[in-house]
C-alpha atoms as a PDB file:
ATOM      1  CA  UNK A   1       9.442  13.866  -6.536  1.00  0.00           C
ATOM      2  CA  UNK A   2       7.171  13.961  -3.732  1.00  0.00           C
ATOM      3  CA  UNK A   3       7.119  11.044  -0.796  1.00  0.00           C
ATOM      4  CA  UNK A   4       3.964   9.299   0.306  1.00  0.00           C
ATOM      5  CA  UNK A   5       4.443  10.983   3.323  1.00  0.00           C
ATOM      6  CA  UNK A   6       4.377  14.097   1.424  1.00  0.00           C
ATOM      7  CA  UNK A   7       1.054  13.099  -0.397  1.00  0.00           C
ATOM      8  CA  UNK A   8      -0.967  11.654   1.994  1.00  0.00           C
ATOM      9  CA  UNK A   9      -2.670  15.449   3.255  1.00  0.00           C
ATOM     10  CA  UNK A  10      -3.135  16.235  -1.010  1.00  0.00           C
ATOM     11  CA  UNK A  11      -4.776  12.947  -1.812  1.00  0.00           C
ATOM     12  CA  UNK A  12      -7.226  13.330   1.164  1.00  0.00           C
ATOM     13  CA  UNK A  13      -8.149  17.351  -0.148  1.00  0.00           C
ATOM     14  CA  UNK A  14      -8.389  15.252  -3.190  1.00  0.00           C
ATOM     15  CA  UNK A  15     -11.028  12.712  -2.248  1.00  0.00           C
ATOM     16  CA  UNK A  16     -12.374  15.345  -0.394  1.00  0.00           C
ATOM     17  CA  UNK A  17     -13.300  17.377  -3.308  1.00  0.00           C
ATOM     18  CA  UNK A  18     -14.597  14.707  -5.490  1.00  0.00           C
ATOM     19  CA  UNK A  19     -16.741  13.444  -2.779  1.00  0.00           C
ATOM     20  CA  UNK A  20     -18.084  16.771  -2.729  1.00  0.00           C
ATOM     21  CA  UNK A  21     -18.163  17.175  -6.648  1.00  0.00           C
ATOM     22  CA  UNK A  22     -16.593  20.466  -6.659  1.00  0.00           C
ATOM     23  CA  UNK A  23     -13.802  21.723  -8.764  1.00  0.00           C
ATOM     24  CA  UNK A  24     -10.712  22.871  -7.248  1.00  0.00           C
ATOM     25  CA  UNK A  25     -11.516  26.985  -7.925  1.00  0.00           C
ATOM     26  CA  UNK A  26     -15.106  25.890  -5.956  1.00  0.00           C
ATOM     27  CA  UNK A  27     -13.464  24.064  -3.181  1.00  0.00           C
ATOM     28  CA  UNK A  28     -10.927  26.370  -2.746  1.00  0.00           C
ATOM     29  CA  UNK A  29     -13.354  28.901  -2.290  1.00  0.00           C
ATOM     30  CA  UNK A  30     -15.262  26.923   0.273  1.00  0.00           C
ATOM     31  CA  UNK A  31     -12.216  25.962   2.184  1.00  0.00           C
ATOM     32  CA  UNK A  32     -10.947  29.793   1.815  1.00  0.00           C
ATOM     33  CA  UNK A  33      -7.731  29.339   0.656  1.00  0.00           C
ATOM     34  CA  UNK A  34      -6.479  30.824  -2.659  1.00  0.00           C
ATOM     35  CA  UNK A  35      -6.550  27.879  -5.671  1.00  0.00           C
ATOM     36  CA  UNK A  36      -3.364  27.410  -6.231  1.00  0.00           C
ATOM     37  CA  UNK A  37      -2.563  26.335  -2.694  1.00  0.00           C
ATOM     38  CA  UNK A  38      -5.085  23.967  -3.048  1.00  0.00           C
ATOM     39  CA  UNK A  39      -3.498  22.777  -6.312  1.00  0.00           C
ATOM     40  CA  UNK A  40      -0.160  22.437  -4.594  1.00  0.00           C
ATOM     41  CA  UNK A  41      -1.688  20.492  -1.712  1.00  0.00           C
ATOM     42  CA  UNK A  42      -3.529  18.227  -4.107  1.00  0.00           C
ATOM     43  CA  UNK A  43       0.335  17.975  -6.341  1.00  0.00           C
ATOM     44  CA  UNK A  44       2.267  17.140  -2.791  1.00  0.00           C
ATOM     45  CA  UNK A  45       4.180  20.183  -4.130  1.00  0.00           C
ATOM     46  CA  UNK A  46       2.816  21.810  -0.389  1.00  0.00           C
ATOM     47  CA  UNK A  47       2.077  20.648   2.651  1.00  0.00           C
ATOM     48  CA  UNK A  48      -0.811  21.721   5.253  1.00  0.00           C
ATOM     49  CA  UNK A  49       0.233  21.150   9.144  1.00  0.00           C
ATOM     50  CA  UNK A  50      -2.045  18.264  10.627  1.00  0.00           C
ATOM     51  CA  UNK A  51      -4.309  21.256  12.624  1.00  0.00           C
ATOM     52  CA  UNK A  52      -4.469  23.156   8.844  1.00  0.00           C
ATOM     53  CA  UNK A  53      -5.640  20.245   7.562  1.00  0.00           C
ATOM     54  CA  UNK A  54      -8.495  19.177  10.131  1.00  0.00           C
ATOM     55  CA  UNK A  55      -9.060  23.017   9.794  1.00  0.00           C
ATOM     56  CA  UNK A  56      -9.735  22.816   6.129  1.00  0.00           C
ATOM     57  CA  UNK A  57     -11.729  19.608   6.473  1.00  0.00           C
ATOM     58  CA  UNK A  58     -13.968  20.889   8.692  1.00  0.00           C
ATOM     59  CA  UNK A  59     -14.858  23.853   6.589  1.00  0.00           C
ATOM     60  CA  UNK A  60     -15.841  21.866   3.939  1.00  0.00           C
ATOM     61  CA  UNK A  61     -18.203  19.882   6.661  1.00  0.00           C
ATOM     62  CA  UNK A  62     -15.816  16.628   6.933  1.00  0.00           C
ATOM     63  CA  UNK A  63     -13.928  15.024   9.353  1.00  0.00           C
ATOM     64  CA  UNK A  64     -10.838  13.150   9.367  1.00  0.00           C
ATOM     65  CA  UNK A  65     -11.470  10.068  11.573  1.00  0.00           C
ATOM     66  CA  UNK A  66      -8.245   7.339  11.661  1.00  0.00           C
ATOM     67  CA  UNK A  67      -8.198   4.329  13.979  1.00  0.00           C
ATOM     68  CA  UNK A  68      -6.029   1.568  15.503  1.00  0.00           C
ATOM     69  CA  UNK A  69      -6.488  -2.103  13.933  1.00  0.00           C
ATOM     70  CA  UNK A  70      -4.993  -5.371  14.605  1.00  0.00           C
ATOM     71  CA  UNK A  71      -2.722  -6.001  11.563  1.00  0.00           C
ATOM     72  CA  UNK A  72      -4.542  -8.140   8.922  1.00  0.00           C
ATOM     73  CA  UNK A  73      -2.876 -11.767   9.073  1.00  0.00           C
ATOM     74  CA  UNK A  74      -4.677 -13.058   5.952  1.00  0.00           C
ATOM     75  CA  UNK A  75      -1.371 -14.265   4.496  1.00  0.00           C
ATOM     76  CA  UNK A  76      -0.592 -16.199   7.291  1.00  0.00           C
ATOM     77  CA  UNK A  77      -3.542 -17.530   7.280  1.00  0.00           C
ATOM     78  CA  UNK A  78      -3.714 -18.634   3.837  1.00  0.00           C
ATOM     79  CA  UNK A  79      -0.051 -20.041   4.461  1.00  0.00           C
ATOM     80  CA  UNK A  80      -0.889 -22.308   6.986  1.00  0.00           C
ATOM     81  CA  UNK A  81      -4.464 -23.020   5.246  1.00  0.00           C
ATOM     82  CA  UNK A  82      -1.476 -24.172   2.160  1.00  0.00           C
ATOM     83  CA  UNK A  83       0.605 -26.139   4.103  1.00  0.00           C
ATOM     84  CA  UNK A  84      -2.454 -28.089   5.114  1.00  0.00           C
ATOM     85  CA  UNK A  85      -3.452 -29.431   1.565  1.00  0.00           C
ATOM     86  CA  UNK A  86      -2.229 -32.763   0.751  1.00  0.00           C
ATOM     87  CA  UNK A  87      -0.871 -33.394  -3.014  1.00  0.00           C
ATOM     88  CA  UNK A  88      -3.975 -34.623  -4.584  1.00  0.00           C
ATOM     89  CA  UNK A  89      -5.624 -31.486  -3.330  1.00  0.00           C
ATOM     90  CA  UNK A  90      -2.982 -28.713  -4.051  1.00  0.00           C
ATOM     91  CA  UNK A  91      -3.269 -30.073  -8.049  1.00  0.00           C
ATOM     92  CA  UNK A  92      -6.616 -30.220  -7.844  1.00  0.00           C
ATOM     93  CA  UNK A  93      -6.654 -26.775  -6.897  1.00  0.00           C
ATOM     94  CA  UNK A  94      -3.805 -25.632  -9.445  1.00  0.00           C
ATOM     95  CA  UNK A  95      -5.587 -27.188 -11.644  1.00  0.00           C
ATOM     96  CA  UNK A  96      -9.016 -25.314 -11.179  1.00  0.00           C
ATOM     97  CA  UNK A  97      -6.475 -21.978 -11.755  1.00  0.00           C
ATOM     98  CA  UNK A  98      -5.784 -21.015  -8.191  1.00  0.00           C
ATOM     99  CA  UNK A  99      -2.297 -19.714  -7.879  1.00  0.00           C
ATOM    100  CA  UNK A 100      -0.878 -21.095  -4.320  1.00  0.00           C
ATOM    101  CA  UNK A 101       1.694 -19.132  -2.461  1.00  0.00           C
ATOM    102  CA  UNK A 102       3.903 -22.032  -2.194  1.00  0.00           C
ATOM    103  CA  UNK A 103       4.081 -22.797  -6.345  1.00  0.00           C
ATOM    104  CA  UNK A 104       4.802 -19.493  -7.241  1.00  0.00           C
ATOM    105  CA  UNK A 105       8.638 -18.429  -7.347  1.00  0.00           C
END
């Protein structure tokens, strides 16, 4: 069985090719690559070098764009946003259905 690792490059031909509404014989046509490559990228069975993929991308008029981001501290957030309740309000808020971090175990 495939890694992520190993799908991340199939799953993006993927979303490529439903974004473009294309079947994988059409797609593989327009990306010029025989179909069951394509079909083997898409499985993680195969996969493209980073410049293949950009390559391929490109052909089918897309690019691949990634960027940097501060890590998302939400959890912390809503920790510390917890820890500030008092009792009345944490069962108040059970109560309504919300499920707090600091109940659950």
């Amino acid at each position: 069985m495939a890694g992520v690792e190993d799908q991340v490059a199939g799953a993006l031909l993927s979303s490529a090719r439903a974004q473009l509404g294309l079947s994988q014989t059409a797609f593989a046509a327009l990306l010029e690559i025989a179909q069951p490559t394509l079909s083997a990228y898409e499985a993680g069975r195969r996969q493209p070098t980073v410049p293949t993929l950009l390559r391929l991308l490109n052909r089918a008029g897309l690019d691949l764009r990634m960027e940097l981001a501060e890590q998302d501290r939400h959890d912390d957030v809503l920790a510390e946003w917890e820890r500030s309740l008092d009792d009345r309000e944490r069962s108040r808020l059970v109560a309504q259905g919300y499920r707090l971090a600091s109940s659950s175990g």
